[in-house]
N, C-alpha and C. Protein backbone atom coordinates (compact mmCIF):
# COMPACT_ATOMS: atom_id res chain seq x y z
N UNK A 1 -7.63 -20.15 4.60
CA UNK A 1 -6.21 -20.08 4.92
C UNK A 1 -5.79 -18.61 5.03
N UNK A 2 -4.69 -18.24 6.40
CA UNK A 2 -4.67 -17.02 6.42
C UNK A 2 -3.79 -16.42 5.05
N UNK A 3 -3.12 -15.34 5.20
CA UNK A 3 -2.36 -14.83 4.36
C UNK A 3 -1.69 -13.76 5.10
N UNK A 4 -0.01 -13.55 5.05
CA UNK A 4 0.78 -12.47 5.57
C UNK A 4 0.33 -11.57 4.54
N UNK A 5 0.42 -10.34 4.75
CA UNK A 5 0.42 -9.41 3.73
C UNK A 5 0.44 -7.85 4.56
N UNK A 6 0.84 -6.57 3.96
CA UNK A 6 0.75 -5.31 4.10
C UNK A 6 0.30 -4.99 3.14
N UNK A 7 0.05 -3.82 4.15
CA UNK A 7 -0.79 -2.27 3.08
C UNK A 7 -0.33 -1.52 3.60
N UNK A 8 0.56 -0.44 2.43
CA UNK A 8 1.24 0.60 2.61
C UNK A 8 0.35 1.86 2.37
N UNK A 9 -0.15 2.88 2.64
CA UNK A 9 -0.95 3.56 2.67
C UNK A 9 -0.31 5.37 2.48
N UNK A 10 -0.63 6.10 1.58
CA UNK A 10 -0.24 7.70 1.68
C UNK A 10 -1.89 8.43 1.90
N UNK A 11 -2.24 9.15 3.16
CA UNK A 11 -2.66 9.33 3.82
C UNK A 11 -2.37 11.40 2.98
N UNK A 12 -3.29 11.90 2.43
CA UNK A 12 -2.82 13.37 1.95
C UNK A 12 -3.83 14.26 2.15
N UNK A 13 -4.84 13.66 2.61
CA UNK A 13 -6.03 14.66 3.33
C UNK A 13 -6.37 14.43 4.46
N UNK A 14 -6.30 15.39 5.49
CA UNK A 14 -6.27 14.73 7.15
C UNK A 14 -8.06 14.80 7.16
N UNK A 15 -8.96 14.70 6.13
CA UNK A 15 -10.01 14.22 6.36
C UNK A 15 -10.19 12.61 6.35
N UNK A 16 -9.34 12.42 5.72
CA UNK A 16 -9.41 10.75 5.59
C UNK A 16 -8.82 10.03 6.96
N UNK A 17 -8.97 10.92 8.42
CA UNK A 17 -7.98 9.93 9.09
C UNK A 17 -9.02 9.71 9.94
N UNK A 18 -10.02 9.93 10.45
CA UNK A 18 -11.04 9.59 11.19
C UNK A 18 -11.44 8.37 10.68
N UNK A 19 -12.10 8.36 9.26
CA UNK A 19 -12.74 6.58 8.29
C UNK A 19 -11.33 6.07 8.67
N UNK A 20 -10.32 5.89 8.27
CA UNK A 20 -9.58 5.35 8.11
C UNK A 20 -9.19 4.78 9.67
N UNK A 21 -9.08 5.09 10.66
CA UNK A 21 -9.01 4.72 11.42
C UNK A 21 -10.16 3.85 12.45
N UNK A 22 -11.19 4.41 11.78
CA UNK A 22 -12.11 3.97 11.94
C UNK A 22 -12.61 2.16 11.22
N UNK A 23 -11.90 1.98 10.05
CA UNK A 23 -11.80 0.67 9.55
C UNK A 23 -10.31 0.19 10.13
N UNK A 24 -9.66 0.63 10.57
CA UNK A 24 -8.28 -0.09 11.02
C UNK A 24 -9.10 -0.80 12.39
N UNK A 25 -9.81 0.03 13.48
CA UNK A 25 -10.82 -0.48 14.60
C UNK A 25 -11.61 -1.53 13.91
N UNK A 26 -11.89 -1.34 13.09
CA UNK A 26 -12.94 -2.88 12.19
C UNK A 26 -12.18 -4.18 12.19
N UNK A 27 -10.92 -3.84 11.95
CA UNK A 27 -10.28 -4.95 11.78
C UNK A 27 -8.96 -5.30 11.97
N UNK A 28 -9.01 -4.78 13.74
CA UNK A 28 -8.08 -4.94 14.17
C UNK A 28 -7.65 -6.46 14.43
N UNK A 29 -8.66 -7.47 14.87
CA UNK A 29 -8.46 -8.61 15.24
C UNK A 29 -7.38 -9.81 13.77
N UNK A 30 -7.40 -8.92 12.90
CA UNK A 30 -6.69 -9.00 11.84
C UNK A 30 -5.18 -8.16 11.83
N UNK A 31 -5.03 -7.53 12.08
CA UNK A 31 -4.14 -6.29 12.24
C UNK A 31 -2.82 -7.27 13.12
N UNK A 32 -1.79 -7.06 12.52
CA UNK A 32 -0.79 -7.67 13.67
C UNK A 32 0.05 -6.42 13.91
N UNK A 33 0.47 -5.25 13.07
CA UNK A 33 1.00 -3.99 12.69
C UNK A 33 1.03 -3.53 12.12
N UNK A 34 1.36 -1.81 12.86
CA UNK A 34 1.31 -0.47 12.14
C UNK A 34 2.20 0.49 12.22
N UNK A 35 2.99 1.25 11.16
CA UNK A 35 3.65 1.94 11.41
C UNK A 35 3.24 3.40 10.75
N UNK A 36 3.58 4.55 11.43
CA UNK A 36 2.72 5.71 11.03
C UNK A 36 4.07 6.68 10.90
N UNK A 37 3.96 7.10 9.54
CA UNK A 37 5.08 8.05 9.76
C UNK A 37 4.77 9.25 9.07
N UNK A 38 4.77 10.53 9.86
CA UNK A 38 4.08 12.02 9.02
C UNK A 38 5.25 12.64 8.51
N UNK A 39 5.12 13.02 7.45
CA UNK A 39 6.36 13.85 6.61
C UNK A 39 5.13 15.04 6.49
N UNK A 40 5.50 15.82 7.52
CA UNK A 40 5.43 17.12 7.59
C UNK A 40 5.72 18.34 6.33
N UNK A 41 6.68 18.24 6.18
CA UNK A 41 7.30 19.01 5.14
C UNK A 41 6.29 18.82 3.86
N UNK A 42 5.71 17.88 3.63
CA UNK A 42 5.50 17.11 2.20
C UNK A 42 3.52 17.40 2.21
N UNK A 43 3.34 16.96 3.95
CA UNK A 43 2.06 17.43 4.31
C UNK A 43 1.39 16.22 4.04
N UNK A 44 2.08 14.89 4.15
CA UNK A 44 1.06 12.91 4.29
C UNK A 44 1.90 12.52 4.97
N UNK A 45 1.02 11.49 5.30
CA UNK A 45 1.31 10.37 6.29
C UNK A 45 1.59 8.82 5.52
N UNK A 46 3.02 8.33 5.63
CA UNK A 46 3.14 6.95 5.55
C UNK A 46 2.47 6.00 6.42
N UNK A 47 1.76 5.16 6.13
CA UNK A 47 1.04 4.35 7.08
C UNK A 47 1.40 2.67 6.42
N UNK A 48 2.05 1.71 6.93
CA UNK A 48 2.48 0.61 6.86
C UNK A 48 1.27 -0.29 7.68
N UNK A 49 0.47 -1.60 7.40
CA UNK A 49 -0.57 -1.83 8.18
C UNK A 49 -0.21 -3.95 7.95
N UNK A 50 0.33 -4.45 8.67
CA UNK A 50 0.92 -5.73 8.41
C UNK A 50 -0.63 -6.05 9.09
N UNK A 51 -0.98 -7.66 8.28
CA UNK A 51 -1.91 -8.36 8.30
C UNK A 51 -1.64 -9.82 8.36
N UNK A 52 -2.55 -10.51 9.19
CA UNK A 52 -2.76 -12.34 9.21
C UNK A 52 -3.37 -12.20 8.94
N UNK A 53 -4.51 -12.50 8.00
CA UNK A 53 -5.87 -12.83 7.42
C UNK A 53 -6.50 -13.36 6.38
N UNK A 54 -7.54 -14.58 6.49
CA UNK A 54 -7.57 -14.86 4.71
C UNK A 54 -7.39 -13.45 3.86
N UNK A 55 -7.67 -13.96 2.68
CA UNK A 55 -6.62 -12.97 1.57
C UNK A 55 -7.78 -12.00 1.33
N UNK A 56 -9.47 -12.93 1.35
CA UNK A 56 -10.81 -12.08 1.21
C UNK A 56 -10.59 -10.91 2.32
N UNK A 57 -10.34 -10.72 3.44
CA UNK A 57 -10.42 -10.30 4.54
C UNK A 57 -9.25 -8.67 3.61
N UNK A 58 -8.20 -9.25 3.94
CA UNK A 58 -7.21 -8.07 3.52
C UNK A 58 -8.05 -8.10 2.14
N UNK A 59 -8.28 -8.15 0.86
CA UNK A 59 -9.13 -7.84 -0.09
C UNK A 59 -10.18 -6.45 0.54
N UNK A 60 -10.65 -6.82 1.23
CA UNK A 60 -11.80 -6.21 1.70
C UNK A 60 -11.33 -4.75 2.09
N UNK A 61 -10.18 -5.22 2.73
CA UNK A 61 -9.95 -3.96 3.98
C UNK A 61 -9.51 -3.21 3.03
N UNK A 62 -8.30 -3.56 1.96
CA UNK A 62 -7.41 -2.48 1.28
C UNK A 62 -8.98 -1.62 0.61
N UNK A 63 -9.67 -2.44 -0.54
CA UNK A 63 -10.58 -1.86 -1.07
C UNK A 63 -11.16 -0.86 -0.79
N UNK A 64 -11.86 -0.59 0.67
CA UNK A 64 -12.21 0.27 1.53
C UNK A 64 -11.20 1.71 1.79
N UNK A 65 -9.98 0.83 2.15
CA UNK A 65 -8.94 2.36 2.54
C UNK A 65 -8.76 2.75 1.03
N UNK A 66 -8.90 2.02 0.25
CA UNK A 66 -8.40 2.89 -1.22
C UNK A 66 -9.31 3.76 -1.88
N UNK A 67 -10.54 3.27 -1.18
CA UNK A 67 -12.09 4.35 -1.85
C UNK A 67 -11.75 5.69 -0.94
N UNK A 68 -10.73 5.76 0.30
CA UNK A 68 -11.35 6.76 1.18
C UNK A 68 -10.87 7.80 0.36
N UNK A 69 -11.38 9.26 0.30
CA UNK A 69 -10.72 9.92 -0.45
C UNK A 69 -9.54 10.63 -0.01
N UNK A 70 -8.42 10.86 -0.68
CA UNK A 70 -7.07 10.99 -0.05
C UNK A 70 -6.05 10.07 0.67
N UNK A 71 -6.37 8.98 0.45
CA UNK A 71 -5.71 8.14 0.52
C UNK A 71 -5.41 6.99 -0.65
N UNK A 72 -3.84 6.82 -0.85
CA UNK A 72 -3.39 5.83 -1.75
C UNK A 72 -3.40 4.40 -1.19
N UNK A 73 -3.15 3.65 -1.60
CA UNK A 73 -2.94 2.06 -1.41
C UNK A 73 -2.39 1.52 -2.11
N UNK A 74 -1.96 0.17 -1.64
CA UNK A 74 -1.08 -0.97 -2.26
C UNK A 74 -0.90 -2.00 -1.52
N UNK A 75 -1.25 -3.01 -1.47
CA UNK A 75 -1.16 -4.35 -1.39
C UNK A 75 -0.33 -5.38 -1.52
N UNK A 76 0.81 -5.53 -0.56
CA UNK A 76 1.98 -6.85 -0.92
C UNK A 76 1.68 -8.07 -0.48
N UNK A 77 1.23 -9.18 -0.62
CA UNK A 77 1.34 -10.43 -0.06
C UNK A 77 2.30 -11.03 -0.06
N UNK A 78 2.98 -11.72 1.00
CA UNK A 78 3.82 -12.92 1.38
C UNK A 78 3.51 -13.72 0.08
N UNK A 79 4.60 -14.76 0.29
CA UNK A 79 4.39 -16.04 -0.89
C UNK A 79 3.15 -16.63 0.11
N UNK A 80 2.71 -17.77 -0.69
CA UNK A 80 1.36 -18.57 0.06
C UNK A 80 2.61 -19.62 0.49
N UNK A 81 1.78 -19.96 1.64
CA UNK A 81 2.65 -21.01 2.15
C UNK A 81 3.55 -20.29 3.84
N UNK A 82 3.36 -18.70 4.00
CA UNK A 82 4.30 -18.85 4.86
C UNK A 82 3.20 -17.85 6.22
């Protein structure tokens, strides 16, 4: 069963944006949206990443962006059911 869910992402080493984009291409067919927003001033990137996918699937993906180094994560799921 799928699952709605985001991953909000702080992005603080622009080494991490190549992998990272590089697993967003992994699993895009999952991916419904993304929003990218650079705060310059601050020197990271907000990255918002909305998902349909069983819950293993988003499991998987956050896990990955959260090992990359310089990048934060967090994980919201929808209620089940919607």
């Amino acid at each position: 069963m799928n699952r709605i869910a985001v991953i909000s992402l702080i992005v603080s080493e622009r080494s991490a944006v190549e992998p990272l984009n590089a697993l967003l291409h992994d699993y895009a067919d999952s991916i419904i949206g993304r929003m990218g927003i650079p705060v310059r001033q601050r020197g990271v990137n907000l990255i918002s990443i909305a998902l349909d996918a069983p819950q293993e699937t988003v499991s998987a993906l956050a896990g990955k962006l959260g090992r990359l180094h310089g990048v934060t994560s967090k994980t919201v799921y929808a209620p089940e059911g919607l």
